[in-house]
PDB file of N, CA and C in Angstrom:
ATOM      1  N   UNK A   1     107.886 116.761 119.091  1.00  0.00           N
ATOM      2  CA  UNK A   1     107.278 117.763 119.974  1.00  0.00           C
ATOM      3  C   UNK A   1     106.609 117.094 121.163  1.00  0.00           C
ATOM      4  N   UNK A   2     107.287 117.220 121.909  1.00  0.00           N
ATOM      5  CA  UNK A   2     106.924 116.509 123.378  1.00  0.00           C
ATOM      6  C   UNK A   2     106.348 117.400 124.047  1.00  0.00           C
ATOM      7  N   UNK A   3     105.243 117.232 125.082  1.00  0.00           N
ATOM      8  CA  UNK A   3     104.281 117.825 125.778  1.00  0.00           C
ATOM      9  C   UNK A   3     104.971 117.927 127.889  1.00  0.00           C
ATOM     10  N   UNK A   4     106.331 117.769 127.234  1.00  0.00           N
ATOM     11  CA  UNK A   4     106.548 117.684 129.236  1.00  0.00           C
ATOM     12  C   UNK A   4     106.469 118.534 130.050  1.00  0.00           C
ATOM     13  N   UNK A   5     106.795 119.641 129.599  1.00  0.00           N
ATOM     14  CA  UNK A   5     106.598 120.590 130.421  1.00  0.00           C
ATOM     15  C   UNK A   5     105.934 122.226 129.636  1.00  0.00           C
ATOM     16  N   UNK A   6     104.368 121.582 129.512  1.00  0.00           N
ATOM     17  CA  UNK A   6     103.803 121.867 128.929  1.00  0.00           C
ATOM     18  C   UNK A   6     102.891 122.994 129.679  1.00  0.00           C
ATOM     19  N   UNK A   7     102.541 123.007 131.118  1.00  0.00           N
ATOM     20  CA  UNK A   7     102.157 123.925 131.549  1.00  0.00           C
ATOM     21  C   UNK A   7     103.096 124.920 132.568  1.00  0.00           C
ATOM     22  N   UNK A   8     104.538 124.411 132.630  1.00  0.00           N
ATOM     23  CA  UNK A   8     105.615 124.626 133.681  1.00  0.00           C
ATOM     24  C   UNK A   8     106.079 125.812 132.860  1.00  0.00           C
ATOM     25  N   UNK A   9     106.482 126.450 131.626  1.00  0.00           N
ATOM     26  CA  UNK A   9     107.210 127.503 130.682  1.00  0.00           C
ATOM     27  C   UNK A   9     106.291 128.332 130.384  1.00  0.00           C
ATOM     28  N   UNK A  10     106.983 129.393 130.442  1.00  0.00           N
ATOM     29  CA  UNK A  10     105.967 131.026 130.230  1.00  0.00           C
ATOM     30  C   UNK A  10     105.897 130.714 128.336  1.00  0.00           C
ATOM     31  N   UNK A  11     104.744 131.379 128.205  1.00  0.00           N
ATOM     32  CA  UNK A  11     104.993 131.638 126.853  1.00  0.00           C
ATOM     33  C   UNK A  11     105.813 132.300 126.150  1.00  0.00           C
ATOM     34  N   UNK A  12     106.602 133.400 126.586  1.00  0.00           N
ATOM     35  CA  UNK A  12     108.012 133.916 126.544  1.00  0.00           C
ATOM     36  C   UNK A  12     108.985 133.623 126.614  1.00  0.00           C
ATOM     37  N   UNK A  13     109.247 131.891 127.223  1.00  0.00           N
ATOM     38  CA  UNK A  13     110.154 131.164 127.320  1.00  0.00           C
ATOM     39  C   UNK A  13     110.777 130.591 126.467  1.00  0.00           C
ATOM     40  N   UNK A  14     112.202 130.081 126.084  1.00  0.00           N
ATOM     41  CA  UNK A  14     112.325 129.314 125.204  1.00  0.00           C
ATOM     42  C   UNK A  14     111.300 127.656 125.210  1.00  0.00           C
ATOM     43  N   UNK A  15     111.320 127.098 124.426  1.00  0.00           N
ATOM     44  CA  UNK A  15     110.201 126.435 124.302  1.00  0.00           C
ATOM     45  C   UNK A  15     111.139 124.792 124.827  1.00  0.00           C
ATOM     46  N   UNK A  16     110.728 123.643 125.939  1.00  0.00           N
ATOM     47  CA  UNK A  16     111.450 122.643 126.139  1.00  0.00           C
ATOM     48  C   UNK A  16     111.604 122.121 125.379  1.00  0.00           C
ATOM     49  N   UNK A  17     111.042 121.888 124.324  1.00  0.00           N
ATOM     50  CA  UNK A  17     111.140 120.707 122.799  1.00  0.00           C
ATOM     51  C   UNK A  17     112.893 121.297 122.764  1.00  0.00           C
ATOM     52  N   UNK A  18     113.335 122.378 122.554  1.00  0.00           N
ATOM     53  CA  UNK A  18     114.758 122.254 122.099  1.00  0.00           C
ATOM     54  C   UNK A  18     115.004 123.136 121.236  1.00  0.00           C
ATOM     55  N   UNK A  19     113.985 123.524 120.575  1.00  0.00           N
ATOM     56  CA  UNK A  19     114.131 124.036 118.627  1.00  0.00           C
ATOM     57  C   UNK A  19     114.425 125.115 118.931  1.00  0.00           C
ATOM     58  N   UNK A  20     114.401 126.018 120.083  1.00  0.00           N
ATOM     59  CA  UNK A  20     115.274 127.492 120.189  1.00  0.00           C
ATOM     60  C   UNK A  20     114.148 128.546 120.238  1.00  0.00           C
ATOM     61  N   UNK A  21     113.261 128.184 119.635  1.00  0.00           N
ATOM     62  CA  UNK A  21     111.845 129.004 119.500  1.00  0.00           C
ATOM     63  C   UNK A  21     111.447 129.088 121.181  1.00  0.00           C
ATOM     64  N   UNK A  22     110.939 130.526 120.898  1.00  0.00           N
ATOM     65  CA  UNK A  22     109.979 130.813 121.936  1.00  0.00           C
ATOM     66  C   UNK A  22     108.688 129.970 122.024  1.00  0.00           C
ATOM     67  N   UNK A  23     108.875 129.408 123.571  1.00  0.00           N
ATOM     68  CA  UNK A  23     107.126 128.642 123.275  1.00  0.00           C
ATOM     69  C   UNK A  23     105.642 128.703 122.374  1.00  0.00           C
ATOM     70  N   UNK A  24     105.280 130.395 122.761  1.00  0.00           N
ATOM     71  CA  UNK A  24     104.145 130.177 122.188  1.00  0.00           C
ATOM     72  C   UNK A  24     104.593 130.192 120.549  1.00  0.00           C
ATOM     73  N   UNK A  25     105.715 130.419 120.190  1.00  0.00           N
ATOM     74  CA  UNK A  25     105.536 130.268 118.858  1.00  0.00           C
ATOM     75  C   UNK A  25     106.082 128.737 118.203  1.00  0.00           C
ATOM     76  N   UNK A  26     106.183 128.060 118.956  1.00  0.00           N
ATOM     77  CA  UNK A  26     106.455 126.432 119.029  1.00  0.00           C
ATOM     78  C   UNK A  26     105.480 125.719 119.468  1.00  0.00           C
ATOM     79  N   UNK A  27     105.350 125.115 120.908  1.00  0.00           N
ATOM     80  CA  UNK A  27     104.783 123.885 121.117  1.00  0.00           C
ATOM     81  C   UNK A  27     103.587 124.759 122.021  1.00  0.00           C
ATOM     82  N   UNK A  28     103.726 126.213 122.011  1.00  0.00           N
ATOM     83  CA  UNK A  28     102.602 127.024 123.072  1.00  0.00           C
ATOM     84  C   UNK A  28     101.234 126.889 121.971  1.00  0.00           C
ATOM     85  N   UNK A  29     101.080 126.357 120.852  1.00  0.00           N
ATOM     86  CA  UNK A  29      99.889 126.651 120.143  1.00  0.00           C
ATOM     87  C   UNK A  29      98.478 126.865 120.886  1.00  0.00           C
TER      88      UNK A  29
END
């Protein structure tokens, strides 16, 4: 779980880590 583009993705977004998850329910904690 990498932090790169960590403030650049909506929380609605798929999440950059990869895992397919929507951000906030991934790396948006």
């Amino acid at each position: 779980k990498s932090k790169m583009a960590e403030k650049k993705v909506g929380r609605n977004e798929p999440c950059p880590c990869g895992s397919g998850n929507k951000y906030k329910k991934c790396c948006g904690k």
